[in-house]
Protein backbone atom coordinates (compact mmCIF):
# COMPACT_ATOMS: atom_id res chain seq x y z
CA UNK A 1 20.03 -6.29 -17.89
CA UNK A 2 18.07 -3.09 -16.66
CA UNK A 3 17.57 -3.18 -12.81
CA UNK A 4 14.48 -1.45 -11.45
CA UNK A 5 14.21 -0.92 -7.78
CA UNK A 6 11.86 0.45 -5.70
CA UNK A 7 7.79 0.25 -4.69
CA UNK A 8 5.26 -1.81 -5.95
CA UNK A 9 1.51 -0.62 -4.47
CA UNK A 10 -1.83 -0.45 -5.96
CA UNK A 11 -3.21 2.61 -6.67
CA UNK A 12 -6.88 3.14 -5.69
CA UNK A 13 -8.27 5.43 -8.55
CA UNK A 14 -11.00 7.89 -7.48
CA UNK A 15 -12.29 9.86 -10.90
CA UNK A 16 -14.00 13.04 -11.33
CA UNK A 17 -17.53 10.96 -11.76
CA UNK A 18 -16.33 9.11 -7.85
CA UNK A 19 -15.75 6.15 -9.37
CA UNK A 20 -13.13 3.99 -7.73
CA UNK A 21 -11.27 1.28 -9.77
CA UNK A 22 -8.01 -0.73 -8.66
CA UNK A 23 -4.99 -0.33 -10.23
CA UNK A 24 -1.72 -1.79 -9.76
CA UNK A 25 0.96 0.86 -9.85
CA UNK A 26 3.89 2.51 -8.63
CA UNK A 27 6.51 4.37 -10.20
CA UNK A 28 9.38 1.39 -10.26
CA UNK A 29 6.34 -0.67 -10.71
CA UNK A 30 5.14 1.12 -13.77
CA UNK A 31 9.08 1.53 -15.16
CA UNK A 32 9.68 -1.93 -14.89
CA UNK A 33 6.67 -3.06 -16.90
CA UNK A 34 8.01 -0.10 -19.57
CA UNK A 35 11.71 -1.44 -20.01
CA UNK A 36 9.87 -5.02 -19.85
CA UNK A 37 7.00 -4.47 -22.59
CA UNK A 38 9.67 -2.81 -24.72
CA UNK A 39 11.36 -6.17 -24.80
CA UNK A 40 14.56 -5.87 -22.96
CA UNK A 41 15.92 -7.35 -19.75
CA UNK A 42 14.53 -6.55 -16.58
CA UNK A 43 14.44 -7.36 -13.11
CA UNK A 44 12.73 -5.40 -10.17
CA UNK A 45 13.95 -5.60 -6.59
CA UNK A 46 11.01 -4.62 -4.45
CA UNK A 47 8.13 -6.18 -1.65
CA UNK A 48 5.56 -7.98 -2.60
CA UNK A 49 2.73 -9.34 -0.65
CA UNK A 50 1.16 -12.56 -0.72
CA UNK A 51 -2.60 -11.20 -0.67
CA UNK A 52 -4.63 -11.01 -3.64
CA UNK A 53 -3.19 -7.08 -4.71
CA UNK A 54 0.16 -8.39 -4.45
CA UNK A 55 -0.26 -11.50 -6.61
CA UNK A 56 -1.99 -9.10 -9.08
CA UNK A 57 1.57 -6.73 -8.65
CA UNK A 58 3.18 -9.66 -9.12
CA UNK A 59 1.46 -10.98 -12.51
CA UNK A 60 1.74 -7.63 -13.99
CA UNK A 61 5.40 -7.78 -13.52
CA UNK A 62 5.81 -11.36 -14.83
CA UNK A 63 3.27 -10.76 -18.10
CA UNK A 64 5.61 -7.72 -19.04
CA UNK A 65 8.32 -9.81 -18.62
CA UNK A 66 10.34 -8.81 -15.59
CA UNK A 67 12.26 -11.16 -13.64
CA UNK A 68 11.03 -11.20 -10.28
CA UNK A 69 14.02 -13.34 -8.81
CA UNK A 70 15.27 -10.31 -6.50
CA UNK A 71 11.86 -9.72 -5.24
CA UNK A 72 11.15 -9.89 -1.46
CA UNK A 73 7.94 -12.09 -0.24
CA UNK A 74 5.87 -11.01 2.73
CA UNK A 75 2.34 -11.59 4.13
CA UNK A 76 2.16 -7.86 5.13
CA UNK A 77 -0.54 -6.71 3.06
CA UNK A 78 -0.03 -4.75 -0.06
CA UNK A 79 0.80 -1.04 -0.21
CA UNK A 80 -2.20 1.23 -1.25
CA UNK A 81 -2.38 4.77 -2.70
CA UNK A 82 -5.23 6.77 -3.05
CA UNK A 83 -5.43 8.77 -6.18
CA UNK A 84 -7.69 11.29 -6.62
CA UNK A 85 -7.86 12.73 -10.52
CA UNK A 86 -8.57 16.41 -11.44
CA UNK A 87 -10.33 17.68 -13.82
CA UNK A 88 -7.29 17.81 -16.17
CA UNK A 89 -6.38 14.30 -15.51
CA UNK A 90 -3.79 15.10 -13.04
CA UNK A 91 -3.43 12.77 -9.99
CA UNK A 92 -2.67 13.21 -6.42
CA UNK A 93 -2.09 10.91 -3.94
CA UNK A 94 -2.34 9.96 -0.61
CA UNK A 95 -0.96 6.62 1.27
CA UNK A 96 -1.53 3.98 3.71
CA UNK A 97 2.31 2.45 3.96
CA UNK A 98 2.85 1.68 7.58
CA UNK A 99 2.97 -2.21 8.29
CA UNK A 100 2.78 -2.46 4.53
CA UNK A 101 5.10 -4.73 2.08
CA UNK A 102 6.19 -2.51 -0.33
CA UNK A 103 9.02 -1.17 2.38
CA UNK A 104 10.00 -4.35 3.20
CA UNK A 105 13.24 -4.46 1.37
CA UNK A 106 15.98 -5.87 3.44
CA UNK A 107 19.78 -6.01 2.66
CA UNK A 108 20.27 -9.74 3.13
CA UNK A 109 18.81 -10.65 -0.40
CA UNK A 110 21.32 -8.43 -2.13
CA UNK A 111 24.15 -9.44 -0.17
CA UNK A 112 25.32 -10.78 -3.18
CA UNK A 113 24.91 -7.61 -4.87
CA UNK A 114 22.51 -6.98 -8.84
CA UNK A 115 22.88 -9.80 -11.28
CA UNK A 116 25.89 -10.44 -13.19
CA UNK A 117 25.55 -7.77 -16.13
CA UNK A 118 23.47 -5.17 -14.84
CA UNK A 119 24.19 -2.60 -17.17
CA UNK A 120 21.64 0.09 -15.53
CA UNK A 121 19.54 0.59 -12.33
CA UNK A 122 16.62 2.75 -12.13
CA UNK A 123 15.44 3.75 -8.95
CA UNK A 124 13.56 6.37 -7.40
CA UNK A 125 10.08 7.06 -5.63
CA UNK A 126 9.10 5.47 -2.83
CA UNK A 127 11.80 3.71 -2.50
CA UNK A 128 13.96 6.15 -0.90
CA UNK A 129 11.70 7.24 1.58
CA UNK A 130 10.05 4.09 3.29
CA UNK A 131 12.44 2.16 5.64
CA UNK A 132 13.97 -0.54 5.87
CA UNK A 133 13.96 -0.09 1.87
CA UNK A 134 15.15 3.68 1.54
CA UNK A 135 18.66 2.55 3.66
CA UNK A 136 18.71 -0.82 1.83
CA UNK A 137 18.83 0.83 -2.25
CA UNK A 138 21.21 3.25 -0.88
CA UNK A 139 23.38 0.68 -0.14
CA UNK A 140 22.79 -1.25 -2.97
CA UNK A 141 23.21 1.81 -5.51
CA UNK A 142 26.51 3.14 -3.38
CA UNK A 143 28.10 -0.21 -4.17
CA UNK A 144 27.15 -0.29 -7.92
CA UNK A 145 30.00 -1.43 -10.02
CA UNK A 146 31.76 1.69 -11.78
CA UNK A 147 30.42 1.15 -15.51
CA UNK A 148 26.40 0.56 -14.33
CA UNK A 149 24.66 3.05 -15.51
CA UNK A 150 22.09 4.64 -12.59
CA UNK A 151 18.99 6.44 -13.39
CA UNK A 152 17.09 8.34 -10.43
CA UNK A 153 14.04 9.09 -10.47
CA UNK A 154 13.18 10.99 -7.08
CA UNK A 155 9.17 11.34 -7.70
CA UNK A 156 8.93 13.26 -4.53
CA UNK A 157 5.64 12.38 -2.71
CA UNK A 158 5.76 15.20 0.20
CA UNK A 159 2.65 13.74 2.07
CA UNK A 160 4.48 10.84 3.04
CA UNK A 161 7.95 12.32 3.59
CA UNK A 162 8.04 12.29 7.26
CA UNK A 163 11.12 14.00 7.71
CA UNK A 164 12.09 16.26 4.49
CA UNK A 165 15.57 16.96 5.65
CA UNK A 166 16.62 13.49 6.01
CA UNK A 167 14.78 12.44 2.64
CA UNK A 168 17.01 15.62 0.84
CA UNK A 169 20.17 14.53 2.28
CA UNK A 170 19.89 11.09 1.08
CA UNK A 171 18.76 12.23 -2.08
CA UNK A 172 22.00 14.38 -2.46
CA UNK A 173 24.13 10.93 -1.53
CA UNK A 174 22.30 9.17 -4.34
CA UNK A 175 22.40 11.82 -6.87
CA UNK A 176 25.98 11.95 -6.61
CA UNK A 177 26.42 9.11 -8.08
CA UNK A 178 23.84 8.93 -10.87
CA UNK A 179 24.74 9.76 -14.29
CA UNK A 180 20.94 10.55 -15.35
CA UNK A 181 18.32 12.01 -13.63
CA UNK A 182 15.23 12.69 -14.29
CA UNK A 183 12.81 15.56 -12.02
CA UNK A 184 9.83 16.83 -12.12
CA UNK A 185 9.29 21.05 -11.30
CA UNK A 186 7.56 19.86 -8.35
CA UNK A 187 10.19 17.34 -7.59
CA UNK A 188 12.67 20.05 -7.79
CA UNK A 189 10.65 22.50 -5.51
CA UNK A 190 10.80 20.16 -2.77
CA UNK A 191 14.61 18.95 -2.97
CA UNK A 192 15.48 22.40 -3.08
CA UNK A 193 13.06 24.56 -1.23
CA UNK A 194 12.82 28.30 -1.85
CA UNK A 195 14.87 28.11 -4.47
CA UNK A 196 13.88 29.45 -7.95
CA UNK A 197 13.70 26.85 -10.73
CA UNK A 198 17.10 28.23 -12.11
CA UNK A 199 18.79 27.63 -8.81
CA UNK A 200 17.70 24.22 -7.94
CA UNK A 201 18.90 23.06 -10.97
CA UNK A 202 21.96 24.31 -10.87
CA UNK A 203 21.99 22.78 -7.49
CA UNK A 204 21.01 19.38 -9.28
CA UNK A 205 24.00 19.86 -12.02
CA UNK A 206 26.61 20.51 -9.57
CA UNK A 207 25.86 17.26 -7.81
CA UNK A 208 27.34 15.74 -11.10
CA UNK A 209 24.87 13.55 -13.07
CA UNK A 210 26.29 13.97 -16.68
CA UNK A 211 22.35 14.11 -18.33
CA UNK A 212 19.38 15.94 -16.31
CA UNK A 213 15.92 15.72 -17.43
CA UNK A 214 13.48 18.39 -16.36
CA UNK A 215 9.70 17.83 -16.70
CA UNK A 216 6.60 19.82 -16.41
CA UNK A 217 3.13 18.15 -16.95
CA UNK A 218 2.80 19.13 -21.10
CA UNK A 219 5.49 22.03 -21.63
CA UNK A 220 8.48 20.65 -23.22
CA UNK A 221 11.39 18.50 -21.60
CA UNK A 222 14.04 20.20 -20.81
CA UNK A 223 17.48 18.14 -21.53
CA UNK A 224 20.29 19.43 -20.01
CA UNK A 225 23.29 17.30 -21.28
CA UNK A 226 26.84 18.39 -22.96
CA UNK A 227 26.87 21.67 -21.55
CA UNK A 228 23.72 22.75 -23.53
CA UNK A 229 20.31 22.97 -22.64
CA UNK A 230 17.48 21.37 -25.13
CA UNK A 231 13.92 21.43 -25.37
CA UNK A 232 11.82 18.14 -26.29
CA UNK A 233 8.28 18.96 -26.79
CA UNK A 234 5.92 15.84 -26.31
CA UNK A 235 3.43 14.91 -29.45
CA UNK A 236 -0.27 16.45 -28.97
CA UNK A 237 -2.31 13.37 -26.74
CA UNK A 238 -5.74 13.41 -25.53
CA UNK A 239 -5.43 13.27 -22.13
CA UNK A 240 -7.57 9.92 -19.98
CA UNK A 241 -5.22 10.31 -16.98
CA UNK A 242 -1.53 11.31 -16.38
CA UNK A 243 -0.71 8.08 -13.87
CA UNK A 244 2.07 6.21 -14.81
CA UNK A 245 3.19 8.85 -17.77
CA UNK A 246 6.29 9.81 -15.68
CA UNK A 247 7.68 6.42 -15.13
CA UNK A 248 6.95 5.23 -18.38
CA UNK A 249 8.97 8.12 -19.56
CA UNK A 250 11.84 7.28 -17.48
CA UNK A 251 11.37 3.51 -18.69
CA UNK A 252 11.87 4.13 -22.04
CA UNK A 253 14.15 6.78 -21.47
CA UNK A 254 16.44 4.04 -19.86
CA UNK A 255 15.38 1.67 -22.41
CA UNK A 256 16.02 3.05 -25.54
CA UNK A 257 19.32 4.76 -24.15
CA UNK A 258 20.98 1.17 -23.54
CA UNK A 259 19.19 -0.78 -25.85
CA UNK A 260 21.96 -0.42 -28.27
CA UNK A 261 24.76 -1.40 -25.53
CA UNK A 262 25.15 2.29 -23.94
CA UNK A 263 26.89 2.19 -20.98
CA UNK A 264 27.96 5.07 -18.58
CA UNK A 265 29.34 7.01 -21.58
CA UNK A 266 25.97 7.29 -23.50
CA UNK A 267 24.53 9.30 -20.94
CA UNK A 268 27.14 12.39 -21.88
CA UNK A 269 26.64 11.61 -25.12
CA UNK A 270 23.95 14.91 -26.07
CA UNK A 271 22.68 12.88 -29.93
CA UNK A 272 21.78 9.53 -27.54
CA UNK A 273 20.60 11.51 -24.79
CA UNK A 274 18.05 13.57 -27.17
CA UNK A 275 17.54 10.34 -29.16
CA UNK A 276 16.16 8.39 -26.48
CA UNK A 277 14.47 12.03 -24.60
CA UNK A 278 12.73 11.85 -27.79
CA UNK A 279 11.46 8.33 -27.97
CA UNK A 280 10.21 8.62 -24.09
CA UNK A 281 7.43 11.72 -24.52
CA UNK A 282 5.93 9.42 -27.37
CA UNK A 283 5.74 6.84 -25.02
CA UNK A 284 4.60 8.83 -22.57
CA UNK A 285 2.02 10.69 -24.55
CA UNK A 286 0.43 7.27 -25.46
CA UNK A 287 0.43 6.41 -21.43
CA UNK A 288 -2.17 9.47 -21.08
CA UNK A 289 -4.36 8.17 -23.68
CA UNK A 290 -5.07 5.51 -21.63
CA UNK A 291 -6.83 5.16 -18.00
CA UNK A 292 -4.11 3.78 -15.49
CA UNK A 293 -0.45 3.12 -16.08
CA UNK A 294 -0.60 1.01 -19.09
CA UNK A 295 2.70 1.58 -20.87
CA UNK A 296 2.94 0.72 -25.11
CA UNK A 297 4.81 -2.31 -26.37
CA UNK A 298 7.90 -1.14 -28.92
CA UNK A 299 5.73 -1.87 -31.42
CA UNK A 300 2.81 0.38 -30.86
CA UNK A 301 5.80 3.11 -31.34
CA UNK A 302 7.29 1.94 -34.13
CA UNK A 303 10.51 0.50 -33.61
CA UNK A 304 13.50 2.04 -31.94
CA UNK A 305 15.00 5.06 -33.55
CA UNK A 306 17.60 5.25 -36.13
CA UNK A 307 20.42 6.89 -34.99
C-alpha cells in the first residue's frame, strides 16, 4: 500500500486563447491517480467536499482506483486554483483556500495511524502549508513506522505561503525524515533563499534523505543518490500543458520504485533509484501531451522495467 496525502482542489484552467475549463487537480491529487492508474495500492488522506467539484475529486480518485477510506468529508466548498498557462505551456497559479475543504484534515481520523502495510507515503504540496492539515501530516509522517518509505514532494506555491519561515522550518522537520525527495529549482529557491543552486542542495543532502531528485521544466533530472550525481534526460514530448507532469513524475517515481517490494533500502539503492527516475520522465512526458493532469495507465508505457 502507497499512502498519498495531501490537497485535493480543482484547478480552474485559463489558456492562452482565455478559455476557462475545470479541472480537478492537485499535486497529491494528481499522484494518487498516478500510483492508482498504474495499478498498485493506494489510498489518499485528504478533504473533500460534498459540492458538485468535490464529488467530481472524489470520482476521479475512485475510477483510478484509490481507496478513499482515510478521506475527510466536509460541506465547506471545494478548494479552487486558478491557473493561468503561458505561452510555453507553463502554469501558474493563484488560490482561493480560506474556509475551503481541502485543509480540513484533522488528527482524529488517523488516530489510529496509515493502514496496516503502508509501505510508502507521499506527501507534499499544499498539504504542508494549509492548517489544520499542514500540523496534522506532520504528525502523521513523524510517527511513520521505521521501514515506510516517505516521499516529499514540497511543490512550493509562494503565493499562498503566508509565513515562509514557518513553512521552511517545517519543511526541514519533514525532510529529515524522508528517504526521497523530490524538488523543483524553484522549489529549491524558495526553501533556501539566496542560496545558489549548489548550496541549497547541499543544504537538502545534509538533511539526510538517502535519494534527491532535482527537476527543471525540460533539462534533465538530476539524481543524486549513492554518493554520485546522475542525469536523466526526459524523451522529446510535444508540449499541451505542463499541469500535473510533476506529480505524475513523483507517482510513478514512487510507483515503480516499490512495485517490486522496495522498502526503505531501495531508495539508496543508485540501479532502482535510476530505474524508476527513468520510468517517471516517460510518464511525465506523456502527462504534457495531454491538456490537464491526465496521468498514463502502465500500459500506455509499456510495462514496468526490467531490472
Amino acid at each position: 500500500m502507497i499512502v498519498v496525502a495531501g490537497d485535493a482542489l480543482v484547478d480552474l484552467i485559463v489558456r492562452p486563447d482565455g478559455s476557462i475549463e475545470a479541472v480537478p487537480g492537485g499535486g497529491p491529487y494528481n499522484t494518487a491517480r498516478a500510483v492508482g492508474r498504474l495499478g498498485l495500492p493506494v489510498a489518499w488522506v485528504g478533504g473533500l467536499s460534498s459540492d458538485r467539484f468535490g464529488r467530481e475529486l472524489e470520482a476521479g480518485l475512485a475510477g483510478a482506483g484509490v481507496d478513499l477510506t482515510l478521506a475527510q468529508r466536509t460541506d465547506l466548498p471545494t478548494t479552487l486554483a486558478l491557473a493561468e498557462i503561458g505561452a510555453d505551456g507553463a502554469a501558474s497559479y493563484r488560490f482561493y483556500a480560506e474556509g475551503t475543504a481541502a485543509p480540513r484534515v484533522l488528527p482524529g481520523p488517523l488516530a489510529d495511524g496509515l493502514p496496516v502495510g503502508t509501505q510508502a507515503v507521499h506527501a507534499g504540496t499544499l498539504g504542508f502549508v494549509l492548517e489544520p492539515m499542514a500540523t496534522t501530516l506532520e504528525a502523521t509522517v513523524a510517527a511513520l513506522h521505521g521501514d515506510a518509505l516517505l516521499m516529499v514532494d514540497p511543490n512550493c506555491r509562494p503565493s499562498i505561503t503566508r509565513d515562509p519561515a514557518a513553512f521552511r522550518a517545517r519543511m526541514a522537520r519533514v525532510l529529515a525524515r524522508a528517504d526521497v525527495v523530490k524538488v523543483s529549482t524553484d522549489d529549491l529557491a524558495f526553501l533556501v533563499p539566496g542560496e545558489s543552486g549548489a548550496a541549497a542542495i547541499a543544504w537538502l543532502r545534509d538533511l539526510g534523505p538517502r535519494a534527491v531528485l532535482v527537476t527543471d521544466g525540460a533539462e534533465p533530472v538530476r539524481v543524486l543518490v549513492g554518493g554520485a550525481e546522475h542525469l536523466v534526460p526526459a524523451p522529446r514530448a510535444e508540449v499541451v500543458d505542463t499541469i500535473g507532469a510533476g506529480d505524475t513524475f513523483g507517482g510513478a517515481f514512487l510507483a515503480c520504485l516499490v512495485q517490486g517490494g522496495g522498502g526503505r533500502h531501495a531508495a539508496g539503492d543508485p540501479e532502482a533509484v535510476l530505474r524508476a527516475a527513468r520510468f517517471a520522465v516517460g510518464a511525465s512526458a506523456v502527462v504534457c501531451q495531454r491538456a490537464g493532469a491526465d496521468p498514463p495507465t502502465l500500459a500506455e508505457l509499456g510495462g514496468w522495467p526490467v531490472a
